[in-house]
N, C-alpha and C. Protein backbone atom coordinates (compact mmCIF):
# COMPACT_ATOMS: atom_id res chain seq x y z
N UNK A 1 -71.22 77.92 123.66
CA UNK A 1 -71.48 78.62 124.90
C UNK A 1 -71.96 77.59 125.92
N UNK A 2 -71.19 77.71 127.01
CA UNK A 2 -71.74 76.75 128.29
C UNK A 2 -73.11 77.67 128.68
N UNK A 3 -74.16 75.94 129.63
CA UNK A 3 -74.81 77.05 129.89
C UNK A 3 -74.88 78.10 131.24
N UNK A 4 -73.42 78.20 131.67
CA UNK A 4 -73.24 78.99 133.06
C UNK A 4 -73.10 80.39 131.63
N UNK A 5 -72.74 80.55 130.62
CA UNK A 5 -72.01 81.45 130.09
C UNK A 5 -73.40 81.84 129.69
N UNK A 6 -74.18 81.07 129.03
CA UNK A 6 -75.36 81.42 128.56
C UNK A 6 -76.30 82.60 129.73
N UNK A 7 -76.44 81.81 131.26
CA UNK A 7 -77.05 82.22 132.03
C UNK A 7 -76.25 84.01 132.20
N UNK A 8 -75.25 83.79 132.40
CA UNK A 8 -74.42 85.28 132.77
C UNK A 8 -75.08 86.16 131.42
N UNK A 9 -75.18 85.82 130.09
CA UNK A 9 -75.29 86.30 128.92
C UNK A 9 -76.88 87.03 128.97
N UNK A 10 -77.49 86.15 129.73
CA UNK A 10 -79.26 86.21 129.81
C UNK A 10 -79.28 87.49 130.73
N UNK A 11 -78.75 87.08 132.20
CA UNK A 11 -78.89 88.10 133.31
C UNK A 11 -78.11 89.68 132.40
N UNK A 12 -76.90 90.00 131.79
CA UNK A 12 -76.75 91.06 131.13
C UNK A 12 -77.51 91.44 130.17
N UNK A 13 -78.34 90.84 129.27
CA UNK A 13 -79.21 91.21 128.22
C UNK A 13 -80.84 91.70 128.54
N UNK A 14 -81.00 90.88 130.16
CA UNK A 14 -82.22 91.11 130.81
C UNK A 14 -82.23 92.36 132.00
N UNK A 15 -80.86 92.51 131.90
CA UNK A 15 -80.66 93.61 133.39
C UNK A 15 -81.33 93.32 134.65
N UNK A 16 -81.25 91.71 134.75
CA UNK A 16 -81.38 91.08 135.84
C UNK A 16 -80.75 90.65 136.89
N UNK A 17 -81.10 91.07 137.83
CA UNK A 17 -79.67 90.94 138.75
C UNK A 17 -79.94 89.54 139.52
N UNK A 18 -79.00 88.84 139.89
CA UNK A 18 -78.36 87.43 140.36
C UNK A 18 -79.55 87.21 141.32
N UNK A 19 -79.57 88.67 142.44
CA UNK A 19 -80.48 88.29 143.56
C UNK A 19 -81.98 88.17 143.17
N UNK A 20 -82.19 89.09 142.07
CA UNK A 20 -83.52 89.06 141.68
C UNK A 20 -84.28 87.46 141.16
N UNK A 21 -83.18 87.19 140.24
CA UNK A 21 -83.39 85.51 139.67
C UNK A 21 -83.75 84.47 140.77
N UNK A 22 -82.67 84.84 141.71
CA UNK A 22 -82.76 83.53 142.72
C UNK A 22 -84.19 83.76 143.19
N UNK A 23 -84.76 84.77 143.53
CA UNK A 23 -85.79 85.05 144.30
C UNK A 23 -87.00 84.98 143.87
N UNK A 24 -87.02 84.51 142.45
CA UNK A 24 -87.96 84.97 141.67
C UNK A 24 -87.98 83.37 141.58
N UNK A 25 -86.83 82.98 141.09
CA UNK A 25 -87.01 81.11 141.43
C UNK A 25 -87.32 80.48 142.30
N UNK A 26 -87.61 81.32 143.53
CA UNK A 26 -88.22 80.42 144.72
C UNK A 26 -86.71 80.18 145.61
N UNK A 27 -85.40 80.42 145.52
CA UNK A 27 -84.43 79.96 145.83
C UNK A 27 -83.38 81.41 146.59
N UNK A 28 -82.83 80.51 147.50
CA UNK A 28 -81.85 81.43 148.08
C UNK A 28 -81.21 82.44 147.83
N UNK A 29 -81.30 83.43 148.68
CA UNK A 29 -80.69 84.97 147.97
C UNK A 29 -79.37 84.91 146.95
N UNK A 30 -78.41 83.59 147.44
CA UNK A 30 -77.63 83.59 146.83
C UNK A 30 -77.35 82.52 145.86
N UNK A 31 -78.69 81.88 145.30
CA UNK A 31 -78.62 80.60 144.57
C UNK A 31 -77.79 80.90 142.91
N UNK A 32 -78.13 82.22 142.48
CA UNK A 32 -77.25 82.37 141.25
C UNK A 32 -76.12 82.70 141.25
N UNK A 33 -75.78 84.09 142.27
CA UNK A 33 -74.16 84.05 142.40
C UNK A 33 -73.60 82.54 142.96
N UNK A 34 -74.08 81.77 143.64
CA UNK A 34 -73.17 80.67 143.82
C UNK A 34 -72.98 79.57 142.69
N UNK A 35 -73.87 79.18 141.86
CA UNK A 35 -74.49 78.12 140.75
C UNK A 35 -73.22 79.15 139.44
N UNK A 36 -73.09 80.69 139.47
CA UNK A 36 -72.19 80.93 138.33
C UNK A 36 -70.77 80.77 138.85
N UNK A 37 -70.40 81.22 140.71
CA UNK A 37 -68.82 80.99 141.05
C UNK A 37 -68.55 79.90 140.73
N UNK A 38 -69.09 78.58 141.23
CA UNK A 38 -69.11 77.29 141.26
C UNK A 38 -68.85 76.51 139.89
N UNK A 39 -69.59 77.20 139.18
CA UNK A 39 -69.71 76.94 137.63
C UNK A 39 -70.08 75.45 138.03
N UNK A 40 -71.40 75.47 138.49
CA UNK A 40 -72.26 74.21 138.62
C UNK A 40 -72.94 73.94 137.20
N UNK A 41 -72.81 72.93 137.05
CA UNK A 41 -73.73 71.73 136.10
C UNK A 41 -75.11 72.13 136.31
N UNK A 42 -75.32 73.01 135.17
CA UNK A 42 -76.95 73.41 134.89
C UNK A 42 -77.65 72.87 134.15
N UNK A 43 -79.21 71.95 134.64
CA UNK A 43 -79.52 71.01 133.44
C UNK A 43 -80.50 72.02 132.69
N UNK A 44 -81.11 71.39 131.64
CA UNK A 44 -82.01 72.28 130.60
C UNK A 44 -83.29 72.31 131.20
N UNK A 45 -83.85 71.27 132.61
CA UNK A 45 -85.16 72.29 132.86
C UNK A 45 -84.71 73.48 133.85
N UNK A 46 -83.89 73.82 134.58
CA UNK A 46 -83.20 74.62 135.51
C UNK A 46 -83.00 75.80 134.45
N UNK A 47 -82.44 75.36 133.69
CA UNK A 47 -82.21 76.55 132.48
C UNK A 47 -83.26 77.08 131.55
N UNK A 48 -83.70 76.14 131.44
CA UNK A 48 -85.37 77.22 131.08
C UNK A 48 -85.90 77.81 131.79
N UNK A 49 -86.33 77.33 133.06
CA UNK A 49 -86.83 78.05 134.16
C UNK A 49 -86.00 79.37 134.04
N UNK A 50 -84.58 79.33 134.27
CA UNK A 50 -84.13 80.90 134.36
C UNK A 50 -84.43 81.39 133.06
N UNK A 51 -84.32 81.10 132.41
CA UNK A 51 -84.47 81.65 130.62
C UNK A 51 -85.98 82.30 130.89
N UNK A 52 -86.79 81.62 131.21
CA UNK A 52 -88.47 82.15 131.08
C UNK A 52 -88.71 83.32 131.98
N UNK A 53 -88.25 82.96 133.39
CA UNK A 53 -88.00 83.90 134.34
C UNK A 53 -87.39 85.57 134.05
N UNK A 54 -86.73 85.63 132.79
CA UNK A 54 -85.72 86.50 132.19
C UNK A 54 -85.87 86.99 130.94
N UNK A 55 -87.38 85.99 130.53
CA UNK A 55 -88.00 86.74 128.86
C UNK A 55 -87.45 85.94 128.02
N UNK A 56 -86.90 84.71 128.30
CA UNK A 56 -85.96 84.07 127.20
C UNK A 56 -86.87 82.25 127.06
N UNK A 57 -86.18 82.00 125.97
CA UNK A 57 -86.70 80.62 125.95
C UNK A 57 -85.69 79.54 125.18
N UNK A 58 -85.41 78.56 125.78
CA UNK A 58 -84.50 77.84 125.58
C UNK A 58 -85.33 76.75 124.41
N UNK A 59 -84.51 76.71 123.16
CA UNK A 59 -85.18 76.33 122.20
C UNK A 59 -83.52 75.30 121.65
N UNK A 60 -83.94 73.67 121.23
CA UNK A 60 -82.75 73.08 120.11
C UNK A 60 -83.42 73.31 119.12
N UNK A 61 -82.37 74.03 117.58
CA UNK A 61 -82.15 73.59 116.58
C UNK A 61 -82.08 72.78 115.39
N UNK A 62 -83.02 72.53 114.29
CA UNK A 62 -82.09 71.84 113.68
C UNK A 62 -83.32 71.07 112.67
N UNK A 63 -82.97 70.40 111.83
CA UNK A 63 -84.42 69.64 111.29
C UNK A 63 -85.34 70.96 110.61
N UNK A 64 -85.19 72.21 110.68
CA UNK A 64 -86.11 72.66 109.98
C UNK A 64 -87.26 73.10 111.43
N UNK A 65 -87.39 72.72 112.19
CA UNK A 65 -88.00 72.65 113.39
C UNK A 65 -87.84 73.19 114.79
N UNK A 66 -87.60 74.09 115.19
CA UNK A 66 -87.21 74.17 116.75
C UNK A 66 -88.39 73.24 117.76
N UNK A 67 -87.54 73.36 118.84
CA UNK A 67 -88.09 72.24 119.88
C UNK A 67 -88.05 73.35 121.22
N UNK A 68 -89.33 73.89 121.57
CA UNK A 68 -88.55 74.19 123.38
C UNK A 68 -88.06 73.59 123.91
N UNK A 69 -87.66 73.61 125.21
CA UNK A 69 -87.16 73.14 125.78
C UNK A 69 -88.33 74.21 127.39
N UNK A 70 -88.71 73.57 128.32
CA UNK A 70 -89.39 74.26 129.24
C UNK A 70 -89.06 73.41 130.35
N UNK A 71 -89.76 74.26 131.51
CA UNK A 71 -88.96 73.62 133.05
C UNK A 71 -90.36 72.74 133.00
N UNK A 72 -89.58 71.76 133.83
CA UNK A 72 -90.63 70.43 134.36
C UNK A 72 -92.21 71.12 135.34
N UNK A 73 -93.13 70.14 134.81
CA UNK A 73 -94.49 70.67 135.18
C UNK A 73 -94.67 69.97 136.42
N UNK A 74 -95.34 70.54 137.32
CA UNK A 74 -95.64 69.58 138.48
C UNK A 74 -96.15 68.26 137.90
N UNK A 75 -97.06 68.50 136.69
CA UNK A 75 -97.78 66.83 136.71
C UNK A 75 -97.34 66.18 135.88
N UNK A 76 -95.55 66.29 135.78
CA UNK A 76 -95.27 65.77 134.21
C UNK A 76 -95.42 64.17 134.36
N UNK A 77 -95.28 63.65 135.88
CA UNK A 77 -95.26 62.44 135.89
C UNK A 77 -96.42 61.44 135.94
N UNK A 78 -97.96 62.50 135.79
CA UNK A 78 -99.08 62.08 136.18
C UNK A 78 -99.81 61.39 134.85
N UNK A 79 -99.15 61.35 133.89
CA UNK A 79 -99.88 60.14 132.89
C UNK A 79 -98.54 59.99 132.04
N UNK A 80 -98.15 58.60 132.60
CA UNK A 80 -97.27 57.91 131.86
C UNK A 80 -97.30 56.03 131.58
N UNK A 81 -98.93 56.34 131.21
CA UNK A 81 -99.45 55.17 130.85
C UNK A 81 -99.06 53.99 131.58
N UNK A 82 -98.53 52.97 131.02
CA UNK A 82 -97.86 51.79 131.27
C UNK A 82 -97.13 52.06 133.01
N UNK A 83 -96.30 52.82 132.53
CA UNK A 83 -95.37 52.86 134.38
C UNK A 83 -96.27 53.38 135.00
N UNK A 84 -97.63 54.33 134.82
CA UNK A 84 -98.47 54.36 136.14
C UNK A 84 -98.84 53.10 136.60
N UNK A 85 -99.11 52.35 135.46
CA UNK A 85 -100.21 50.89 135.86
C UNK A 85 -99.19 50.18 136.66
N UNK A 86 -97.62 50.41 136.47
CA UNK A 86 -96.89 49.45 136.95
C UNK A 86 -96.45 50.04 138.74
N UNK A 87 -96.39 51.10 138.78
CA UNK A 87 -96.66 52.38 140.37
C UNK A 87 -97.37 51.72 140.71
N UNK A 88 -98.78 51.49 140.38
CA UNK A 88 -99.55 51.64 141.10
C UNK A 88 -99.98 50.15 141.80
N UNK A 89 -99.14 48.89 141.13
CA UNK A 89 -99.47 47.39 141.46
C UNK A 89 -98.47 47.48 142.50
């Protein structure tokens, strides 16, 4: 399953409608009907975000283990040891 197919799969299982998602994402009335016509390249924090938004959670497989997968945090970039020290010279 692509994940445009996935997303269409989510919005029917959630009885969420296109406009509701976009709006709820912070994004243009028409950010989901256009992102599924388009069949735009959806990455996995974009897709969690809608997944969470929709009761769902985007999880890999495999190892005995699942892994979430979750949308990017505002401070994901705020301790990354070494490359801060190197930012900040």
């Amino acid at each position: 399953m692509t994940p445009t197919e996935a997303l269409r799969e989510m919005l029917d299982r959630s009885e969420t409608s296109m406009y509701a998602l976009s709006k709820a994402m912070g994004k243009s009335p028409m950010y989901i009907k256009n992102t599924i016509r388009q069949g735009s390249n959806i990455g996995s924090a974009t897709l969690a975000a809608m997944a969470s938004h929709m009761g769902f959670k985007l999880t890999l497989n495999g190892m005995g283990e699942p892994i979430e997968i979750t949308e990017r945090s505002e401070d994901a970039d705020s301790d990354q040891g070494p490359a801060d020290e190197r930012r900040d010279s």
